[in-house]
Protein backbone atom coordinates (compact mmCIF):
# COMPACT_ATOMS: atom_id res chain seq x y z
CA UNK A 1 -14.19 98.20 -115.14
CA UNK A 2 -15.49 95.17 -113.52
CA UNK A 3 -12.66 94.91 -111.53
CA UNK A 4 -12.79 98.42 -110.32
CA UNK A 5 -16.63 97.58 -109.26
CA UNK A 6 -14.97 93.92 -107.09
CA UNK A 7 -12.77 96.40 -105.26
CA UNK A 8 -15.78 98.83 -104.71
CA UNK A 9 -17.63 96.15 -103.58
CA UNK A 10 -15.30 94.07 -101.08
CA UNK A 11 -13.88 97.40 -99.53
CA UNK A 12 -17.38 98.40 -98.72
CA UNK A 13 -18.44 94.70 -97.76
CA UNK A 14 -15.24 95.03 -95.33
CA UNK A 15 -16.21 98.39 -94.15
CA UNK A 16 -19.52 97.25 -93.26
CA UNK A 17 -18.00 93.84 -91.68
CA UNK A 18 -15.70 96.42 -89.53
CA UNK A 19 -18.35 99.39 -88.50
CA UNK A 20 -20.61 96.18 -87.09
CA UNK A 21 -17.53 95.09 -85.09
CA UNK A 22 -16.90 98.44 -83.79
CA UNK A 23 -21.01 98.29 -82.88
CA UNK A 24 -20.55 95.12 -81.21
CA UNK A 25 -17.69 96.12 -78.98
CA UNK A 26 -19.04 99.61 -77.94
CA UNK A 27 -22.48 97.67 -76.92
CA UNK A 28 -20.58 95.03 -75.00
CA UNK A 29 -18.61 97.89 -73.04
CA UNK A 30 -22.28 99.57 -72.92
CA UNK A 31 -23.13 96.30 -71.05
CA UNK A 32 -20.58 95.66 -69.05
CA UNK A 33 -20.46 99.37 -67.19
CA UNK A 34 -23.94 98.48 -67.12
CA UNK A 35 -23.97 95.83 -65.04
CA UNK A 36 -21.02 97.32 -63.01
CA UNK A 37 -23.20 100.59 -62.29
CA UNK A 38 -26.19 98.19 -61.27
CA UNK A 39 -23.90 96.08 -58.88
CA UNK A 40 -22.83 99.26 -57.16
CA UNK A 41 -26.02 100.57 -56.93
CA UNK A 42 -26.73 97.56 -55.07
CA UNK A 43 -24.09 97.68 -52.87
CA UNK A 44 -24.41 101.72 -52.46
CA UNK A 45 -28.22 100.79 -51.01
CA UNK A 46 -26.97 98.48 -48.47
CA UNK A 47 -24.28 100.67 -47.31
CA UNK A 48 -26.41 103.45 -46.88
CA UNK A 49 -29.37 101.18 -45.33
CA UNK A 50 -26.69 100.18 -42.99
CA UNK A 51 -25.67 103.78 -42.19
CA UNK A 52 -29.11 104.81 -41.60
CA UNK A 53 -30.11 101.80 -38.85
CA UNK A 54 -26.24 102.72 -37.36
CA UNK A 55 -27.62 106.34 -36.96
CA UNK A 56 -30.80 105.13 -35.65
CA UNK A 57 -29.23 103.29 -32.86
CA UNK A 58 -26.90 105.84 -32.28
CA UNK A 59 -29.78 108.68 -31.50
CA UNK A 60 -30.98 105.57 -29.43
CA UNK A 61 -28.56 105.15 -27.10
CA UNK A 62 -27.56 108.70 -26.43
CA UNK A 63 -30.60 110.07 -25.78
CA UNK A 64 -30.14 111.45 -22.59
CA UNK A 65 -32.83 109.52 -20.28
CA UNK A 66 -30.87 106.88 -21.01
CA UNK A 67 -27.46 108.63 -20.07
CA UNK A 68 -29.58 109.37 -16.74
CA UNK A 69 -30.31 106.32 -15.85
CA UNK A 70 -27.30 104.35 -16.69
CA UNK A 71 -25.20 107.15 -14.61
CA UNK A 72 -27.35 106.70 -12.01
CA UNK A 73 -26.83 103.07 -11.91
CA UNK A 74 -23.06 103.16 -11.67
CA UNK A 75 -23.93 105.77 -8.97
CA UNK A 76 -22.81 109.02 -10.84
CA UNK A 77 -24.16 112.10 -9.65
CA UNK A 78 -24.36 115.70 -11.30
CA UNK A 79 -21.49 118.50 -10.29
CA UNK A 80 -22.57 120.90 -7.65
CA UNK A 81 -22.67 124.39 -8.28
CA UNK A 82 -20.04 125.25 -6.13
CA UNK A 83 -17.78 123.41 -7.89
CA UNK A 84 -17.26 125.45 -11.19
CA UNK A 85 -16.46 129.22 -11.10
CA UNK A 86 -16.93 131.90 -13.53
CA UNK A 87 -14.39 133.71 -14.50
CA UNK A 88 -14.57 137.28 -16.42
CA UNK A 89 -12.11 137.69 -19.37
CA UNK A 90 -11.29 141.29 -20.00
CA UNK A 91 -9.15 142.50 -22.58
């Protein structure tokens, strides 16, 4: 009988010994995709911080004053009516 109770005792000890294993691993993965996710989150801000100040500048240099002026400095000048025609499609 005492025997039995060893055996009931050192499976369970080893049972325990392996569920805390199995803790310790799942926490350290818990960590790991943890730190991953925080990384890209940090790199995910930059890029889109960058994006933003690339749109910004973007909306700045197309605005069309701008346009204006620099066509008028390499001495561009706006079409003249006469030069497009309408045309009527008919089907």
């Amino acid at each position: 009988m005492r025997s039995h109770g060893r055996k009931f005792l050192l499976i369970g000890a080893i049972g325990v010994i392996l569920f805390s294993m199995a803790q310790l691993i799942v926490r350290n993965f818990y960590i790991m995709a943890s730190i991953d996710l925080a990384t890209v989150t940090v790199k995910s801000d930059s890029l889109r911080s960058t994006r933003q100040a690339l749109l910004s500048r973007i909306a700045q240099l197309e605005t069309p004053g701008r346009l204006s002026d620099i066509g008028s400095a390499l001495g561009l000048v706006p079409l003249s009516l006469e030069s497009f025609i309408l045309l009527e499609v008919s089907e």
